[in-house]
C-alpha atoms as a PDB file:
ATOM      1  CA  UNK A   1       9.857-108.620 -67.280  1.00  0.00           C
ATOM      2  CA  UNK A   2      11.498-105.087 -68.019  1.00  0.00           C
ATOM      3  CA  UNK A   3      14.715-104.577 -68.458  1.00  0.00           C
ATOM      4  CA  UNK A   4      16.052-101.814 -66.723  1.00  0.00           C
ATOM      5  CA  UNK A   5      20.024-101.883 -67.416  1.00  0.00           C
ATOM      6  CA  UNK A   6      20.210 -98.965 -69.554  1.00  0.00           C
ATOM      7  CA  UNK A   7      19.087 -96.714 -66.526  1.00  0.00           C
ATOM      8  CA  UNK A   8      22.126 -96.365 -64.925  1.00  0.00           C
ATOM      9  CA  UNK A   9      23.570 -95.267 -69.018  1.00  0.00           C
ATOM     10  CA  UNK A  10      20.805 -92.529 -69.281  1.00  0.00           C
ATOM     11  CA  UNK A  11      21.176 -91.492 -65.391  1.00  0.00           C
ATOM     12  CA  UNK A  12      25.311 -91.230 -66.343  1.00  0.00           C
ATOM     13  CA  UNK A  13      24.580 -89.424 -69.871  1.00  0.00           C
ATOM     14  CA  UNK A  14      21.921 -87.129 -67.335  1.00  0.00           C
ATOM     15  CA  UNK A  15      24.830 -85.911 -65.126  1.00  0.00           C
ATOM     16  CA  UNK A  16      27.412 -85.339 -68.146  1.00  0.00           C
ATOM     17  CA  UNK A  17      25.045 -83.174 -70.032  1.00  0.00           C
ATOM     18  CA  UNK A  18      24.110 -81.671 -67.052  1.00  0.00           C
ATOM     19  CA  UNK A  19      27.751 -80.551 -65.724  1.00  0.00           C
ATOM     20  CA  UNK A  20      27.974 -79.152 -69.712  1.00  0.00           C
ATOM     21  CA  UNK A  21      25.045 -77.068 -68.838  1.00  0.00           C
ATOM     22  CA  UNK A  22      26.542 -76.141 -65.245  1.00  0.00           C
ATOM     23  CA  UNK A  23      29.738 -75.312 -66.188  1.00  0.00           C
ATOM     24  CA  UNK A  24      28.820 -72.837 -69.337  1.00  0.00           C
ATOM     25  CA  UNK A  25      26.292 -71.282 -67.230  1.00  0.00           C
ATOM     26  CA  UNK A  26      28.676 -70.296 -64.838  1.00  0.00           C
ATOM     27  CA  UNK A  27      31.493 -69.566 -67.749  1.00  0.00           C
ATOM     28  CA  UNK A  28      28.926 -67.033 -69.048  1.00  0.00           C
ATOM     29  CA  UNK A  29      28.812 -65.589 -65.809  1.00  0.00           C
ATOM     30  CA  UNK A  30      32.106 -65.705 -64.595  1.00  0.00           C
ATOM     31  CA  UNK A  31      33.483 -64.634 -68.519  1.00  0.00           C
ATOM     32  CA  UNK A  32      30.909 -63.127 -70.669  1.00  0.00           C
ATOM     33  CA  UNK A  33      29.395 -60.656 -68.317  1.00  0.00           C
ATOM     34  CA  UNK A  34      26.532 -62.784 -66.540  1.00  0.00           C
ATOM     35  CA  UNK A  35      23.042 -61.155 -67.100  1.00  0.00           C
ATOM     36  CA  UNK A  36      24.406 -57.849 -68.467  1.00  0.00           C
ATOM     37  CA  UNK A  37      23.395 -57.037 -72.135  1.00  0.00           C
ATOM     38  CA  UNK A  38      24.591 -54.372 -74.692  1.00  0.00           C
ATOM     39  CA  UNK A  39      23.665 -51.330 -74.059  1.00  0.00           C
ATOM     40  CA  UNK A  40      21.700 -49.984 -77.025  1.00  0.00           C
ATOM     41  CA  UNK A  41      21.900 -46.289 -75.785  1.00  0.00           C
ATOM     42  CA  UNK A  42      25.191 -46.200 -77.357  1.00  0.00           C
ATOM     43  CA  UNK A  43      23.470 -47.073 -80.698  1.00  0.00           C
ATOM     44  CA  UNK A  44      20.896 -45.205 -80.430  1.00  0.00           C
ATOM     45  CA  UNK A  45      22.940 -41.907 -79.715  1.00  0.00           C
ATOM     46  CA  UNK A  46      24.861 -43.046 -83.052  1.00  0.00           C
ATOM     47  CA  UNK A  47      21.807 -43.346 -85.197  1.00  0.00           C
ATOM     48  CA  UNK A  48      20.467 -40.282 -83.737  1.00  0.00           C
ATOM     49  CA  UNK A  49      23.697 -38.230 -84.483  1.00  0.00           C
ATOM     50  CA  UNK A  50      23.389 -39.803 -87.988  1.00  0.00           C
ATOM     51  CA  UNK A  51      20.102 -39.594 -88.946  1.00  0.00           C
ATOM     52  CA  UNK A  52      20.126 -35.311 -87.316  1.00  0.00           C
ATOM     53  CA  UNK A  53      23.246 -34.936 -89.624  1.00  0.00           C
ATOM     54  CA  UNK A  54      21.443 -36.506 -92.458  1.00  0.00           C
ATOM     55  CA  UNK A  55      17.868 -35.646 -92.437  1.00  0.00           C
ATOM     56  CA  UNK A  56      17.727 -33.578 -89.621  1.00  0.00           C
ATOM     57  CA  UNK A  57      15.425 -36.185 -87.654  1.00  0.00           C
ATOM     58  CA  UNK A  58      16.230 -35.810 -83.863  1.00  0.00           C
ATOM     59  CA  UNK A  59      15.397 -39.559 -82.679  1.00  0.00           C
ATOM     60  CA  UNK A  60      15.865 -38.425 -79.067  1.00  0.00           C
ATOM     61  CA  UNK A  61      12.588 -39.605 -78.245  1.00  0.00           C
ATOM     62  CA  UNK A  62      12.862 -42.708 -79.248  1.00  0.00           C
ATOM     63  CA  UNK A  63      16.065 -43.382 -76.758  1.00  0.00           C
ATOM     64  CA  UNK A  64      14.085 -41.712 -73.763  1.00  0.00           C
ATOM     65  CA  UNK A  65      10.920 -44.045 -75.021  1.00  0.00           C
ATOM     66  CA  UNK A  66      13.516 -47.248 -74.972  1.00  0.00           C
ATOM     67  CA  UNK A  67      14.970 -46.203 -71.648  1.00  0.00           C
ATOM     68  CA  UNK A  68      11.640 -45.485 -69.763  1.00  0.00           C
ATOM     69  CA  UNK A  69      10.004 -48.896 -71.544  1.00  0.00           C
ATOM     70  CA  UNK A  70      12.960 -51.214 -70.490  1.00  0.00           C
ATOM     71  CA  UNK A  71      15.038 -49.769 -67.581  1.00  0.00           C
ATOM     72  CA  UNK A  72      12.254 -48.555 -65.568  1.00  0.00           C
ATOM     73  CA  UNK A  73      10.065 -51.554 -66.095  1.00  0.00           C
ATOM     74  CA  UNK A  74      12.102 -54.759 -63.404  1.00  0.00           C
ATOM     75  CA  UNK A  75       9.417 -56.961 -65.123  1.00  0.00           C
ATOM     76  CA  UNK A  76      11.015 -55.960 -68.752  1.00  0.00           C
ATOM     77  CA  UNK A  77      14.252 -55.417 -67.240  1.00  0.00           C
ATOM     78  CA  UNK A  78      14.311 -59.115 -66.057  1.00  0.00           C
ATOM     79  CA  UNK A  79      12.631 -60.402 -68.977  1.00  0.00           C
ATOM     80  CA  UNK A  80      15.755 -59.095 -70.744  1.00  0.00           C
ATOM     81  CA  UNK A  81      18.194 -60.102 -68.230  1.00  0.00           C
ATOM     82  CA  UNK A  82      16.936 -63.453 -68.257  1.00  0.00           C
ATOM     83  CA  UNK A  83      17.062 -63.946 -71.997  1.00  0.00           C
ATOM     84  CA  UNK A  84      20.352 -62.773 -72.092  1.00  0.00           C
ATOM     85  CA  UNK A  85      21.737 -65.098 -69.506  1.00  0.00           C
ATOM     86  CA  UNK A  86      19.882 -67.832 -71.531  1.00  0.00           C
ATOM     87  CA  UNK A  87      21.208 -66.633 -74.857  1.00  0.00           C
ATOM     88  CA  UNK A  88      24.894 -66.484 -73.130  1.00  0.00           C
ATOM     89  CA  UNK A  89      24.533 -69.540 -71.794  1.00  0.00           C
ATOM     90  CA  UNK A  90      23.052 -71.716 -75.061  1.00  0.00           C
ATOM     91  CA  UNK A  91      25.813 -70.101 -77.137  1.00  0.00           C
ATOM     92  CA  UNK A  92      28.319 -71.593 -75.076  1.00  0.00           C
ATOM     93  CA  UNK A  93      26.314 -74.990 -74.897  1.00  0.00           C
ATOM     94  CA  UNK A  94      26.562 -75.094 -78.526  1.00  0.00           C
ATOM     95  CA  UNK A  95      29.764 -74.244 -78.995  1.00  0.00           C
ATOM     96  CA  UNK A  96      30.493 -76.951 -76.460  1.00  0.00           C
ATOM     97  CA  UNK A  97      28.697 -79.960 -78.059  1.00  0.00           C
ATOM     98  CA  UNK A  98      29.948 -78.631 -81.463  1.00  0.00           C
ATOM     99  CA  UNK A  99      33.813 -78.663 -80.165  1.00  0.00           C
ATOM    100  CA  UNK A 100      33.032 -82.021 -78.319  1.00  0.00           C
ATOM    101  CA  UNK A 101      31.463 -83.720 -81.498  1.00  0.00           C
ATOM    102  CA  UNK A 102      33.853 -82.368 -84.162  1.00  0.00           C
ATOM    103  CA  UNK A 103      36.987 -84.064 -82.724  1.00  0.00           C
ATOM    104  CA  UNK A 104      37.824 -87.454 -82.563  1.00  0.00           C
ATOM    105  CA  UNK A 105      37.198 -89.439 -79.608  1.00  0.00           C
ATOM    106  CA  UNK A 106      40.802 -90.817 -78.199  1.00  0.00           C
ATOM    107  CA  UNK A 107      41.537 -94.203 -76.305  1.00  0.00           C
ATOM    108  CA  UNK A 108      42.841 -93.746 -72.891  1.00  0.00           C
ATOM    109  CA  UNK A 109      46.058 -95.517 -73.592  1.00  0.00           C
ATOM    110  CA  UNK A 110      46.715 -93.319 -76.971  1.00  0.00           C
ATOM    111  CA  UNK A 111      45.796 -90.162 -74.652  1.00  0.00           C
ATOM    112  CA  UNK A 112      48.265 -91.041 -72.240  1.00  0.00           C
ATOM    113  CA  UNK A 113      50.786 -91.632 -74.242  1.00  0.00           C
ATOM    114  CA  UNK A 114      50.599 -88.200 -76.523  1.00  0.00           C
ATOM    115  CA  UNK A 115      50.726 -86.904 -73.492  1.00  0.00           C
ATOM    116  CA  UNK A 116      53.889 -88.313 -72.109  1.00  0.00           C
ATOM    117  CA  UNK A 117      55.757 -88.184 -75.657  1.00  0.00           C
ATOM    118  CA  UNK A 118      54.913 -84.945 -76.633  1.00  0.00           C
ATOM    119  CA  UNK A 119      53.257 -82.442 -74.544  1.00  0.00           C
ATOM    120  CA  UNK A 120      55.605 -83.183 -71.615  1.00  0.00           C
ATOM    121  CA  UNK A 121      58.704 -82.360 -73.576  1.00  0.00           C
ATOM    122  CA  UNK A 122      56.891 -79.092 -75.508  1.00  0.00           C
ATOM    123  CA  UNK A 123      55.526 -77.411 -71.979  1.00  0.00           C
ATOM    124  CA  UNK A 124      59.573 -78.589 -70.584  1.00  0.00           C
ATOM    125  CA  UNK A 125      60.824 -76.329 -73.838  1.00  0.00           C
ATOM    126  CA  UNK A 126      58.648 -73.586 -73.228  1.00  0.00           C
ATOM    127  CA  UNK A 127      60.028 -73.545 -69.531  1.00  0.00           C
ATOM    128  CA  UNK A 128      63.255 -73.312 -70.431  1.00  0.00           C
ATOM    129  CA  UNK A 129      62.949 -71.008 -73.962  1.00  0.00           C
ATOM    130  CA  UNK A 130      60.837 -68.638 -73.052  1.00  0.00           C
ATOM    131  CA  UNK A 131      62.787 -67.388 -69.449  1.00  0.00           C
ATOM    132  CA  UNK A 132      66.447 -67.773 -71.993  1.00  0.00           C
ATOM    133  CA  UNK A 133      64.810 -65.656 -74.950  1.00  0.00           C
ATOM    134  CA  UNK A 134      64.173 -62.895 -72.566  1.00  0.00           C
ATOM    135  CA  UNK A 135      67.325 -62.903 -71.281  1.00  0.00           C
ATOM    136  CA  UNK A 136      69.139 -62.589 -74.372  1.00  0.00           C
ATOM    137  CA  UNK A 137      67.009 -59.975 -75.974  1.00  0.00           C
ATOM    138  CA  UNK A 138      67.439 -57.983 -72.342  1.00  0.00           C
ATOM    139  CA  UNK A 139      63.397 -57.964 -71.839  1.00  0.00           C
ATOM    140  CA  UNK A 140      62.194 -57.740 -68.428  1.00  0.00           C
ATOM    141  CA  UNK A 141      58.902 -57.894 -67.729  1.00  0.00           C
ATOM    142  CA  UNK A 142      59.282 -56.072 -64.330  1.00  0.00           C
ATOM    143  CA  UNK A 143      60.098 -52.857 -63.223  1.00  0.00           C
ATOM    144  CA  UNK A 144      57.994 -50.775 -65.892  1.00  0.00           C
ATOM    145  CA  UNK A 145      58.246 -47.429 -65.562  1.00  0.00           C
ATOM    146  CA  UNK A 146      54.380 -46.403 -66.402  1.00  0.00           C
ATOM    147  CA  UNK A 147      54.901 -42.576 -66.614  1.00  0.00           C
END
């Protein structure tokens, strides 16, 4: 006979990692800028303003050769939105799994109870400093005059 207990431990371990990869997927979209890359026009109008100045080389060319191989291609143009998404969306895999691994894993009970003893009282001091700081110093956030 085959045991098959640890099934339902891989099936839970399936649907952790695979919120992870949910939810930084749609953090890159949401926060990083989705599919949208760099634009490397910028840099190449740099390098071609340097590289005139210096050796009077105009690399204009080379940006209208870029443009016309990558914007006007949706094949390339995908190709590079796609890898950027997946870039995006690994980095902030990694960073999650890195962040989840480096600190230490907390009981429920000793969770609970740092959160009751001391971030209770901290976000309670922050509610009452923050509102009596500006009103001593006279700052008000309202009523800016943006002219």
């Amino acid at each position: 006979m085959t045991e098959h207990a640890a099934v339902v431990f891989v099936f839970f371990f399936l649907a952790e990692y695979g919120s992870i990869v949910l939810m930084c997927i749609l953090t890159s979209i949401l926060f990083i800028g989705g599919y949208l890359f760099f634009d490397f026009t910028y840099i190449f109008t740099a390098i071609n303003y340097i590289m005139f100045e210096l050796f009077f080389v105009d690399w204009i060319i080379l940006i209208e050769l870029y443009t016309e191989l990558f914007f006007n291609n949706p094949i390339m143009e995908g190709l590079l939105y796609g890898l950027s998404l997946g870039f995006k969306s690994s980095l902030m895999i990694f960073t999650f799994i890195w962040a989840r691994a480096s600190f230490p894993r907390i009981r429920f009970d000793q969770l609970m109870a740092f959160c009751w003893t001391v971030l209770l009282p901290v976000v309670f001091a922050i509610i009452l400093l923050v509102p009596c700081v500006l009103y001593s110093f006279n700052i008000f956030p309202i009523n800016v005059a943006l002219f």
